[in-house]
PDB file of N, CA and C in Angstrom:
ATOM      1  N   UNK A   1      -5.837   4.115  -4.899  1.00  0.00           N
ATOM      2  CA  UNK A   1      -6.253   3.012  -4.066  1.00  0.00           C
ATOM      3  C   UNK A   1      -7.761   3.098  -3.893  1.00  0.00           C
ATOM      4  N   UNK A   2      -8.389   1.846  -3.689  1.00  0.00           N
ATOM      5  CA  UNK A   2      -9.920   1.806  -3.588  1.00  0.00           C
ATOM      6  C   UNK A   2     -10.214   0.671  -2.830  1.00  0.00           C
ATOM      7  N   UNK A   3     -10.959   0.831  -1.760  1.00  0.00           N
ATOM      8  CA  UNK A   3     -11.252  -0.123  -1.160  1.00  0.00           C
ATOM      9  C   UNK A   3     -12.627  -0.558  -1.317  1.00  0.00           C
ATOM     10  N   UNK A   4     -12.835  -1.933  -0.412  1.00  0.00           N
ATOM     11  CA  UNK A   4     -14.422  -2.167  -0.559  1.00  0.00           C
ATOM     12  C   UNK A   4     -14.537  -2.866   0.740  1.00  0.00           C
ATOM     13  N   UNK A   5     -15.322  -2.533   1.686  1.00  0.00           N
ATOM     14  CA  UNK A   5     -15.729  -2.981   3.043  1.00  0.00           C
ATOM     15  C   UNK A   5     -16.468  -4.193   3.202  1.00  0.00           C
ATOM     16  N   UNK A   6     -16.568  -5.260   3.380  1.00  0.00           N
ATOM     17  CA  UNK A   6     -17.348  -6.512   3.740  1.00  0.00           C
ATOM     18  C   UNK A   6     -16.527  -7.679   4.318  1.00  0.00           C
ATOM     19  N   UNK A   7     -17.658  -8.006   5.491  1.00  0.00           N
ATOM     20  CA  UNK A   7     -17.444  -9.623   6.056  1.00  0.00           C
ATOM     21  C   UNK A   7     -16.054  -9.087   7.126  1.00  0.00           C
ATOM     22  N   UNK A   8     -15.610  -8.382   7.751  1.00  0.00           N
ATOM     23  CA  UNK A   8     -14.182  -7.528   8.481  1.00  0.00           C
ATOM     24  C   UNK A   8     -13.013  -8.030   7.434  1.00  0.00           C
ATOM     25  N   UNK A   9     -12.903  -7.617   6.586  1.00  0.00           N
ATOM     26  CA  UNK A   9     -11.957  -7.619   5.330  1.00  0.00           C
ATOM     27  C   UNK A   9     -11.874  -6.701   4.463  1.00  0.00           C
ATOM     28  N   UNK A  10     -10.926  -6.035   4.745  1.00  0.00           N
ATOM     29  CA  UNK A  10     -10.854  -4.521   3.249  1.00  0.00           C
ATOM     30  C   UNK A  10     -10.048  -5.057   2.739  1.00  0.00           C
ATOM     31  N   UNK A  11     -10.658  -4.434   1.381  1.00  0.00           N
ATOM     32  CA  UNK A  11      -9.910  -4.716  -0.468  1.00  0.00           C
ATOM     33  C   UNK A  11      -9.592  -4.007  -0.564  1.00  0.00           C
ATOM     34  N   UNK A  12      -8.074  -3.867  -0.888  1.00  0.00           N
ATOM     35  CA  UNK A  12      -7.602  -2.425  -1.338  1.00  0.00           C
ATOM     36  C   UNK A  12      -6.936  -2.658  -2.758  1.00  0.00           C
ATOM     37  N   UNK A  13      -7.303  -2.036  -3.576  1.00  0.00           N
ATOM     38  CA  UNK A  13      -6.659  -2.321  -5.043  1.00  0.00           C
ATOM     39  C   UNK A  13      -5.591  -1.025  -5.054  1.00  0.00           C
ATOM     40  N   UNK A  14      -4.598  -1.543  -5.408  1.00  0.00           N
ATOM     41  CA  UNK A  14      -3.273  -0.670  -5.113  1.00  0.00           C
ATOM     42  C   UNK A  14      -3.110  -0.848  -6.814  1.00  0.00           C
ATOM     43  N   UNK A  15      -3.079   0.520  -7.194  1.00  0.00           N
ATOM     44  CA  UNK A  15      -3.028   0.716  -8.620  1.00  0.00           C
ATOM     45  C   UNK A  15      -1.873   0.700  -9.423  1.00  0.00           C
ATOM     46  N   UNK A  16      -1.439   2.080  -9.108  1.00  0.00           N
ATOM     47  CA  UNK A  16      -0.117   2.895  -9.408  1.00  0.00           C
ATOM     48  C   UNK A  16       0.227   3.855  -8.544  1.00  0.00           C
ATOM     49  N   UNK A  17       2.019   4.231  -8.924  1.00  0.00           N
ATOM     50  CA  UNK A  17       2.395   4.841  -8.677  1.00  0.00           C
ATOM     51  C   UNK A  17       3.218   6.306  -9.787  1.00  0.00           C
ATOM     52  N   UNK A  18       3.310   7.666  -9.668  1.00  0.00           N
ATOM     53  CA  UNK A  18       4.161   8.255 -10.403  1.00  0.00           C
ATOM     54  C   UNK A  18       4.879   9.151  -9.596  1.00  0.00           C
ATOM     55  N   UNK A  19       6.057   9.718 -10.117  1.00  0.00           N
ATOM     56  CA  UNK A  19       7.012  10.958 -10.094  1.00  0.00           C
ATOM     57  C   UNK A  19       7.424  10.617  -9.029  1.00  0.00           C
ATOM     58  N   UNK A  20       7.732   8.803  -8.771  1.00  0.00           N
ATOM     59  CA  UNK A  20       8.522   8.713  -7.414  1.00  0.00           C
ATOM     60  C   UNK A  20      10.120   8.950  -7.309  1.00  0.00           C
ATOM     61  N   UNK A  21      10.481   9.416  -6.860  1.00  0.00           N
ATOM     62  CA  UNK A  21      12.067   9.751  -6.527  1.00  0.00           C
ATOM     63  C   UNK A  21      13.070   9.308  -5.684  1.00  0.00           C
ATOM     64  N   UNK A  22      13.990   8.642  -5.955  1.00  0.00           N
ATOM     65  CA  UNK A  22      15.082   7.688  -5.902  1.00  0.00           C
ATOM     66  C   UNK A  22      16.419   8.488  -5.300  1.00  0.00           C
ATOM     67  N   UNK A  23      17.116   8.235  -4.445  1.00  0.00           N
ATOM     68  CA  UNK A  23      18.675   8.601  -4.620  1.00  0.00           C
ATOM     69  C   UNK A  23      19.473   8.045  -5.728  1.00  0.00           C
ATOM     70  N   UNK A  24      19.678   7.058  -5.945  1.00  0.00           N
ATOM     71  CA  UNK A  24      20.425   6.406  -7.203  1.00  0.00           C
ATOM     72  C   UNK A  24      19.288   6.608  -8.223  1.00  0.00           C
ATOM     73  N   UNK A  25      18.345   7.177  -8.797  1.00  0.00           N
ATOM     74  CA  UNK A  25      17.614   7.313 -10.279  1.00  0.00           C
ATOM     75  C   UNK A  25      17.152   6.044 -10.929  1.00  0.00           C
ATOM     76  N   UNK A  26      17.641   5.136 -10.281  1.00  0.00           N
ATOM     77  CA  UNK A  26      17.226   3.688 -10.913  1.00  0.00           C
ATOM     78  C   UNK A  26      16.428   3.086  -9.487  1.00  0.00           C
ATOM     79  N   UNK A  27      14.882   2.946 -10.225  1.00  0.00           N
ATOM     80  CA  UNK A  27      14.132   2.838  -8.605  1.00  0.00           C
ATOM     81  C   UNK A  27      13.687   0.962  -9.513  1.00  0.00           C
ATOM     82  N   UNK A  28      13.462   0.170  -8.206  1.00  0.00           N
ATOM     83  CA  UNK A  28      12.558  -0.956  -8.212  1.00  0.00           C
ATOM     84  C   UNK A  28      11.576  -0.898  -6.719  1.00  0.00           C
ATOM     85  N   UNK A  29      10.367  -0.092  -6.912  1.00  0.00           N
ATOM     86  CA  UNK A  29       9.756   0.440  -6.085  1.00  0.00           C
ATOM     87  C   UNK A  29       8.604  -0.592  -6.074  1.00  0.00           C
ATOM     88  N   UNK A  30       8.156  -1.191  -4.678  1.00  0.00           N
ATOM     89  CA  UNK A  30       7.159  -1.807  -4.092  1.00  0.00           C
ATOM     90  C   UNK A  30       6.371  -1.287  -2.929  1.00  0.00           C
ATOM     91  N   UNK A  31       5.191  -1.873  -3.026  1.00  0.00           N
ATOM     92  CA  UNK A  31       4.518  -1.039  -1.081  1.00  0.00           C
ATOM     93  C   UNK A  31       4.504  -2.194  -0.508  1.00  0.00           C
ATOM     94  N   UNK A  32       4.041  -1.416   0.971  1.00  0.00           N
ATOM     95  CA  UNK A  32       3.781  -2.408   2.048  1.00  0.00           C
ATOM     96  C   UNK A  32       2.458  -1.861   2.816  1.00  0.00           C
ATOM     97  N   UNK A  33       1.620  -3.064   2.863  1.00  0.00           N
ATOM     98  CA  UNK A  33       0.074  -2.170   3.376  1.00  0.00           C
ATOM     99  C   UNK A  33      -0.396  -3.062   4.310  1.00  0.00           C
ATOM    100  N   UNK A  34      -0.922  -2.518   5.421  1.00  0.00           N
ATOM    101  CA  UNK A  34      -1.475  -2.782   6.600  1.00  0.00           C
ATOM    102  C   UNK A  34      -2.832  -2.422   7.531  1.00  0.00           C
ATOM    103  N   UNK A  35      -3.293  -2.353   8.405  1.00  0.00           N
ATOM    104  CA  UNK A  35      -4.259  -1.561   9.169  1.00  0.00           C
ATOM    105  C   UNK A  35      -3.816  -1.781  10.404  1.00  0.00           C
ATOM    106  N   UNK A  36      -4.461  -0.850  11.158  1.00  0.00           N
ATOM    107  CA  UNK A  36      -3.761  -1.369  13.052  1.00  0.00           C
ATOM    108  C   UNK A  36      -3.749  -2.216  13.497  1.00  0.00           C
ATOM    109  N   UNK A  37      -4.601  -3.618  13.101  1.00  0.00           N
ATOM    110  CA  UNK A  37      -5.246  -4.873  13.360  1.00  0.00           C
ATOM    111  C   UNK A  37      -4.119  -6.216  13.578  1.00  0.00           C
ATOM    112  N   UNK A  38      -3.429  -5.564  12.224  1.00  0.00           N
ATOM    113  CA  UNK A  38      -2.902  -6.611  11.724  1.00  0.00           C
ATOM    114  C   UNK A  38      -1.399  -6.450  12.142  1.00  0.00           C
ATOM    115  N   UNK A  39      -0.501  -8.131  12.405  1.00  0.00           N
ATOM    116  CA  UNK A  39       0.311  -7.919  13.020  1.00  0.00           C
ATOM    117  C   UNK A  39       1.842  -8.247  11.671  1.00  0.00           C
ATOM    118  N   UNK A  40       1.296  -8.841  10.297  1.00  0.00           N
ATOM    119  CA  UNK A  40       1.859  -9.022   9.474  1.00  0.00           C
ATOM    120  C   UNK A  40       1.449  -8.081   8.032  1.00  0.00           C
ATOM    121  N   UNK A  41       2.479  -7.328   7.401  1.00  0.00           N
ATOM    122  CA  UNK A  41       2.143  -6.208   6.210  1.00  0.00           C
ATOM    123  C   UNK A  41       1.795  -7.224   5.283  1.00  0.00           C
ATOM    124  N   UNK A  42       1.607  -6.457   4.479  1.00  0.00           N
ATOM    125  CA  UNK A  42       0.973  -7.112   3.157  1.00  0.00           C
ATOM    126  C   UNK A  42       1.955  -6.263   1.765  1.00  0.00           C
ATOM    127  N   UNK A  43       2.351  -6.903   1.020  1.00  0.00           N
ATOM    128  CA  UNK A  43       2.804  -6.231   0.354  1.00  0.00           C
ATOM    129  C   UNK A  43       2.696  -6.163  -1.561  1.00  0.00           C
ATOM    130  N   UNK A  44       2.767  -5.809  -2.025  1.00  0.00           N
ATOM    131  CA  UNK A  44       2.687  -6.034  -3.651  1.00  0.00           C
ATOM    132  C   UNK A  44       4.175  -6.174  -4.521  1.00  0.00           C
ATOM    133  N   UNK A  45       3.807  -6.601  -5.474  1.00  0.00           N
ATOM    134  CA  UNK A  45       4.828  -7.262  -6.079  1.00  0.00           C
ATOM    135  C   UNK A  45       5.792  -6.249  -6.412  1.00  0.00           C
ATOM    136  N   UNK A  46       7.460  -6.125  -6.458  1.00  0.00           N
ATOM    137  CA  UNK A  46       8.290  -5.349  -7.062  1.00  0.00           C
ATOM    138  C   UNK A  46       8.083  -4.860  -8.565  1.00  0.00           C
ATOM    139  N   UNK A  47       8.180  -3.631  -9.169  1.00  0.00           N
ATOM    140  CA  UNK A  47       7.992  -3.022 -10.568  1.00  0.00           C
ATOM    141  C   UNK A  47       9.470  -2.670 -10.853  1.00  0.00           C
ATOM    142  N   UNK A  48      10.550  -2.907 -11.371  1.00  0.00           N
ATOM    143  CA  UNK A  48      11.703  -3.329 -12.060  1.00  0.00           C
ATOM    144  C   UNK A  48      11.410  -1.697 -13.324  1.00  0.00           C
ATOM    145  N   UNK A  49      12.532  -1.317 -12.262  1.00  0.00           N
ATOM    146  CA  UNK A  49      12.940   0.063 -13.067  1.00  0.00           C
ATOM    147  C   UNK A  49      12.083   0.771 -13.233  1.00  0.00           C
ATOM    148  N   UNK A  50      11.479   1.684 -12.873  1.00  0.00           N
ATOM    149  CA  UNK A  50      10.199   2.516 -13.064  1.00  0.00           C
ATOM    150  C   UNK A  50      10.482   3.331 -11.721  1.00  0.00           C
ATOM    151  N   UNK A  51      10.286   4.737 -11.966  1.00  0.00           N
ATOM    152  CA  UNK A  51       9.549   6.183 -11.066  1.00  0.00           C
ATOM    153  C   UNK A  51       8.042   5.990 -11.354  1.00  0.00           C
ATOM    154  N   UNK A  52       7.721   5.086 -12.270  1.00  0.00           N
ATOM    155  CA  UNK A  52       6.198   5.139 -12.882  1.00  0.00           C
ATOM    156  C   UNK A  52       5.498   3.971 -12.178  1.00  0.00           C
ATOM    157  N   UNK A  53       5.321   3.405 -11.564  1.00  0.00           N
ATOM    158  CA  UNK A  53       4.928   1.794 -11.321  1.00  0.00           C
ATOM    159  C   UNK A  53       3.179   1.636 -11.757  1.00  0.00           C
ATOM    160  N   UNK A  54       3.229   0.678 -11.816  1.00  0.00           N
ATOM    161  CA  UNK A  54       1.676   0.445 -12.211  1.00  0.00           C
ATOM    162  C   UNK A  54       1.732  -1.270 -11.248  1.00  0.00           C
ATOM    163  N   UNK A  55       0.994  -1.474 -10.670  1.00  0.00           N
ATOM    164  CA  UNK A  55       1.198  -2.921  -9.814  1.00  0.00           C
ATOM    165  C   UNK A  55      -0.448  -3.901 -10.251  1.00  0.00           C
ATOM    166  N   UNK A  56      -1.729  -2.920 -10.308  1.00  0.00           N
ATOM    167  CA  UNK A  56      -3.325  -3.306 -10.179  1.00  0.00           C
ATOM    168  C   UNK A  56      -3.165  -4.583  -9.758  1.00  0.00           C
ATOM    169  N   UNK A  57      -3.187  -4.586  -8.403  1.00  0.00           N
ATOM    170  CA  UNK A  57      -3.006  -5.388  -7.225  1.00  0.00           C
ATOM    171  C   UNK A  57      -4.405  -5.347  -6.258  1.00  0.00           C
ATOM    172  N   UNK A  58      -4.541  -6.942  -5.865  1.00  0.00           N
ATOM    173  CA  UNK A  58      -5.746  -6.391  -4.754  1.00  0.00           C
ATOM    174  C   UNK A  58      -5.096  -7.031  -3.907  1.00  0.00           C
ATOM    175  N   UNK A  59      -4.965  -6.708  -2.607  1.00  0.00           N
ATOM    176  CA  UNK A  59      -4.586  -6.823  -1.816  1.00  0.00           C
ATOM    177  C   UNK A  59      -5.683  -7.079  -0.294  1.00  0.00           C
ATOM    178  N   UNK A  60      -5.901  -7.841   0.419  1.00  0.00           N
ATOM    179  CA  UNK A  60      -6.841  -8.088   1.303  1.00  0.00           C
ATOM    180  C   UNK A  60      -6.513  -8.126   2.708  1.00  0.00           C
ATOM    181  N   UNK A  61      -6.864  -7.573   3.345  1.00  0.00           N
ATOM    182  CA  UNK A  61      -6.749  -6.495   4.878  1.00  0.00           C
ATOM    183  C   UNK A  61      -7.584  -7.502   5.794  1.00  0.00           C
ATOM    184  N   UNK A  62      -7.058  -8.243   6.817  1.00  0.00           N
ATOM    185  CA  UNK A  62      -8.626  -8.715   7.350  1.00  0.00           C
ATOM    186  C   UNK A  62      -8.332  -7.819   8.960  1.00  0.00           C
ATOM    187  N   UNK A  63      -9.563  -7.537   9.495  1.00  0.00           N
ATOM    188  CA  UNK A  63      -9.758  -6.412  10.625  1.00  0.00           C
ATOM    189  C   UNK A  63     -10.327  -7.591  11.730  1.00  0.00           C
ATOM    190  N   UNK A  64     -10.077  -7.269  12.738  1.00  0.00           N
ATOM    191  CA  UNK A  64     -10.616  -7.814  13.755  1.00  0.00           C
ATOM    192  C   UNK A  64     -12.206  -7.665  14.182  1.00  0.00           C
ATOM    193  N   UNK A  65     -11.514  -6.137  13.803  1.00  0.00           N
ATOM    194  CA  UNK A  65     -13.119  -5.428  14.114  1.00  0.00           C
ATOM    195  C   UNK A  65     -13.203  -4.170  12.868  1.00  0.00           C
ATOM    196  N   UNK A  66     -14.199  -4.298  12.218  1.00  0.00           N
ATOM    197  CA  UNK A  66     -14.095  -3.087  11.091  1.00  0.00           C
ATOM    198  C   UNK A  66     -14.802  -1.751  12.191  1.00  0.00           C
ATOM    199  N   UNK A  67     -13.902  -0.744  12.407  1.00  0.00           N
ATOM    200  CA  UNK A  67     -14.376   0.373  12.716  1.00  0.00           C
ATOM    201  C   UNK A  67     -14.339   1.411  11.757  1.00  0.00           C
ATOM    202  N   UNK A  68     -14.925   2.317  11.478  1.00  0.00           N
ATOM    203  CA  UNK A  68     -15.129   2.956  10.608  1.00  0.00           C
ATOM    204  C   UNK A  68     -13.742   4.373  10.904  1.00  0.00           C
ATOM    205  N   UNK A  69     -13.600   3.982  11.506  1.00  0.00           N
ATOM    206  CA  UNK A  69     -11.852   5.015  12.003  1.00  0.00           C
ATOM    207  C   UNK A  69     -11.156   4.118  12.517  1.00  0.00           C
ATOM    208  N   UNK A  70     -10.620   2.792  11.521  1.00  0.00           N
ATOM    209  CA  UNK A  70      -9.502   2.525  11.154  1.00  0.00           C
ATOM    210  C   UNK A  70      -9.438   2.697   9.972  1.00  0.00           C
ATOM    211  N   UNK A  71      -7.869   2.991   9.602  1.00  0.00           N
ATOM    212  CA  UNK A  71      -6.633   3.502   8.900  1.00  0.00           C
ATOM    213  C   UNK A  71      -5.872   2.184   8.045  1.00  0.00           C
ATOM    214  N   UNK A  72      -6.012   2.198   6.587  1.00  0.00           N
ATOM    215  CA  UNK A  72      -4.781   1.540   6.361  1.00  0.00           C
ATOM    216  C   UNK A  72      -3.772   2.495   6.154  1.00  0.00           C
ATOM    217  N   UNK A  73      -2.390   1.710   6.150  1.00  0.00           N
ATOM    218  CA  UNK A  73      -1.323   2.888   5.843  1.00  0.00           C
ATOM    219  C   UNK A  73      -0.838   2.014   4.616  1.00  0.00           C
ATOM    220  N   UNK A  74       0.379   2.540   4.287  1.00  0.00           N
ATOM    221  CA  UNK A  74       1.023   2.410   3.063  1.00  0.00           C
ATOM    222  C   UNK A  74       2.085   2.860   3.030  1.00  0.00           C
ATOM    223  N   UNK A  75       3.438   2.030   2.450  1.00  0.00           N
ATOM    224  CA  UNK A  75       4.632   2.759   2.720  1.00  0.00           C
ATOM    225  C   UNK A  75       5.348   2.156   1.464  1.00  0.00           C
ATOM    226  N   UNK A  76       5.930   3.321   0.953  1.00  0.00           N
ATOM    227  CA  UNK A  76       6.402   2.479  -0.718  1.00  0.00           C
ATOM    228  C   UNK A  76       8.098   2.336  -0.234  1.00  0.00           C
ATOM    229  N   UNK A  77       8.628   1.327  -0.891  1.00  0.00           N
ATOM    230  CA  UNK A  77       9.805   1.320  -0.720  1.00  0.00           C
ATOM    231  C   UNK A  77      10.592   0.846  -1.874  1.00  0.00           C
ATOM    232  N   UNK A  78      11.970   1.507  -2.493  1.00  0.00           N
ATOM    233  CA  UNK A  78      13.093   1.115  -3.477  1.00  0.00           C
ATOM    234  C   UNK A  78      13.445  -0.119  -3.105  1.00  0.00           C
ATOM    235  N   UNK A  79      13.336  -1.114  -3.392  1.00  0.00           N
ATOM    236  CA  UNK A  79      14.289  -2.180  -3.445  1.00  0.00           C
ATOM    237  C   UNK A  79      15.880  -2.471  -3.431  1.00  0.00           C
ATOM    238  N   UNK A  80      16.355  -2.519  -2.519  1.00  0.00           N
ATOM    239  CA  UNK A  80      17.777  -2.785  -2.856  1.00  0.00           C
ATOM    240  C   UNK A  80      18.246  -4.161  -2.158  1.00  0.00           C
ATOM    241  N   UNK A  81      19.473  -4.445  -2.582  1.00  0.00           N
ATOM    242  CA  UNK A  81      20.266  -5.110  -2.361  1.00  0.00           C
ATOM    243  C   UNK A  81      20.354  -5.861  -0.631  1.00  0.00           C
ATOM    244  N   UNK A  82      20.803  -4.781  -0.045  1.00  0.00           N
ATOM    245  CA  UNK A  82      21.283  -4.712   1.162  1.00  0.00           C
ATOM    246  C   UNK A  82      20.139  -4.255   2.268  1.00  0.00           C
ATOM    247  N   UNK A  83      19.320  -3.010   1.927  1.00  0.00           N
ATOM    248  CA  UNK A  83      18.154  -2.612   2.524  1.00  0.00           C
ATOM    249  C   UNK A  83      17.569  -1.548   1.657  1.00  0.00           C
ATOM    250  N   UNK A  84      15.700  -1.988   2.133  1.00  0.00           N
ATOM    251  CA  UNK A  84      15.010  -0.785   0.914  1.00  0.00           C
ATOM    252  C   UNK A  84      15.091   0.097   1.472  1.00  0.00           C
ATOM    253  N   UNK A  85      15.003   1.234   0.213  1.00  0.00           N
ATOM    254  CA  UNK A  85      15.184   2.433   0.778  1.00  0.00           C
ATOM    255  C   UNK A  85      13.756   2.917   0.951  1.00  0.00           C
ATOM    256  N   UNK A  86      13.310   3.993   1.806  1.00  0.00           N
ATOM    257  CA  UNK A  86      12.197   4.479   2.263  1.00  0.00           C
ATOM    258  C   UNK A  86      11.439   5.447   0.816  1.00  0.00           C
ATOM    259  N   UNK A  87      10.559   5.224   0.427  1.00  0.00           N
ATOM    260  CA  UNK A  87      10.291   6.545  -0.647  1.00  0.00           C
ATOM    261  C   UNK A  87       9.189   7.301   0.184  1.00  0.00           C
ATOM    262  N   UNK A  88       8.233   6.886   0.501  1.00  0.00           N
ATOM    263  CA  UNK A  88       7.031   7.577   1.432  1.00  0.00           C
ATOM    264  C   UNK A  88       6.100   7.045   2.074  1.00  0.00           C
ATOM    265  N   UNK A  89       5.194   7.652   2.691  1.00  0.00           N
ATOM    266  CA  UNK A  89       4.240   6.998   3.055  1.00  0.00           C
ATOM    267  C   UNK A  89       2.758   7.584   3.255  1.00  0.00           C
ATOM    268  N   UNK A  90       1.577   7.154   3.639  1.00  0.00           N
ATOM    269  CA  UNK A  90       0.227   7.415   3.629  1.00  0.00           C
ATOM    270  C   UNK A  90      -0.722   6.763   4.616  1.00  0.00           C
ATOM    271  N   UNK A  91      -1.707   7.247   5.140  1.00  0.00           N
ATOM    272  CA  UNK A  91      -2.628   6.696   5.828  1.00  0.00           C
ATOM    273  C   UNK A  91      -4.048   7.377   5.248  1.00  0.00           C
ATOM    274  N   UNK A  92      -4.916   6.159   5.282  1.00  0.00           N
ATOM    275  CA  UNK A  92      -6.248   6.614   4.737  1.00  0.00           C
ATOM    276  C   UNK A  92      -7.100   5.566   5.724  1.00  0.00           C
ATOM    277  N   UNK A  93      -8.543   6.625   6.322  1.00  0.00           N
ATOM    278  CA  UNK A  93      -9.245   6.211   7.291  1.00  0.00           C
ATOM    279  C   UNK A  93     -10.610   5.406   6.212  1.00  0.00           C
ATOM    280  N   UNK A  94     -11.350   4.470   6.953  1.00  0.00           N
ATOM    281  CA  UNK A  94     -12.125   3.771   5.818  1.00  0.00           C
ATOM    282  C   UNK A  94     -12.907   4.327   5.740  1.00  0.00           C
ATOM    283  N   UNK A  95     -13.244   6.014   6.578  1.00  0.00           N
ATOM    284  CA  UNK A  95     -14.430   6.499   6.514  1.00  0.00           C
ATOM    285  C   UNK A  95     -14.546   7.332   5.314  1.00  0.00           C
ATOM    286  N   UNK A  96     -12.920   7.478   5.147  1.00  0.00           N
ATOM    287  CA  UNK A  96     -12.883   8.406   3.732  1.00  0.00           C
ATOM    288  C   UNK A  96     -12.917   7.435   2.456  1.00  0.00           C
ATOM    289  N   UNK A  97     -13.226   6.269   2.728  1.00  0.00           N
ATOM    290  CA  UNK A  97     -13.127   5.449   1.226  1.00  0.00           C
ATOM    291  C   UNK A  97     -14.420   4.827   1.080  1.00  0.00           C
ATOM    292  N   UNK A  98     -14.989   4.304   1.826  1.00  0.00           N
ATOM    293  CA  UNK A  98     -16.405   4.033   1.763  1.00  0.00           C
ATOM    294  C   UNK A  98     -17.836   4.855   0.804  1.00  0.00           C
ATOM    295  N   UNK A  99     -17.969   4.229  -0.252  1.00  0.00           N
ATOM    296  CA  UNK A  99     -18.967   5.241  -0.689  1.00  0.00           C
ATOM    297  C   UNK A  99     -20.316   4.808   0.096  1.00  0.00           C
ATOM    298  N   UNK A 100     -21.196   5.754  -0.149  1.00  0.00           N
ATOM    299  CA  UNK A 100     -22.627   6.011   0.608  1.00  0.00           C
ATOM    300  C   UNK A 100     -23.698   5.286  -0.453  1.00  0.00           C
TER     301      UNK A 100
END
């Protein structure tokens, strides 16, 4: 993931994923990405059969207020039928993505 800071809007380009792990072995794995701000996720498109996903997605965050310690998170999830299943999750502060 890589973001880019301007105008209270982070870009987050959501790349790929690997060696994700499934209960049933047959994954259709998507994320869901957010910041504290925001009261609706954002999410990227489903990848159809893959532990491997590749999505190169940009995805756009808008902040109320860009503080430099807010967090997007990220939470990947299996696709199913009935309900997704949970695979993991992440938080990254913008202070750690920001280059100088």
């Amino acid at each position: 993931i890589w973001t880019e800071h301007m105008a209270e809007v982070v870009t987050v380009k959501v790349h790929s994923g690997r060696n994700l792990i499934g209960k049933d072995g047959s994954l259709d794995p998507y994320c869901n990405l957010w910041s504290i701000n925001q009261k609706k996720k954002k999410k990227t498109k489903v990848a159809s059969k893959t532990n491997a996903p590749t999505w190169n997605e940009t995805i756009y965050l808008p902040l109320n207020m860009i503080d430099i310690n807010t967090c997007v998170y990220v939470e990947c999830y299996d696709k199913k039928f009935l309900k997704p299943a949970f695979l993991g999750q992440f938080s990254v502060a913008l202070r750690d993505m920001i280059k100088e």
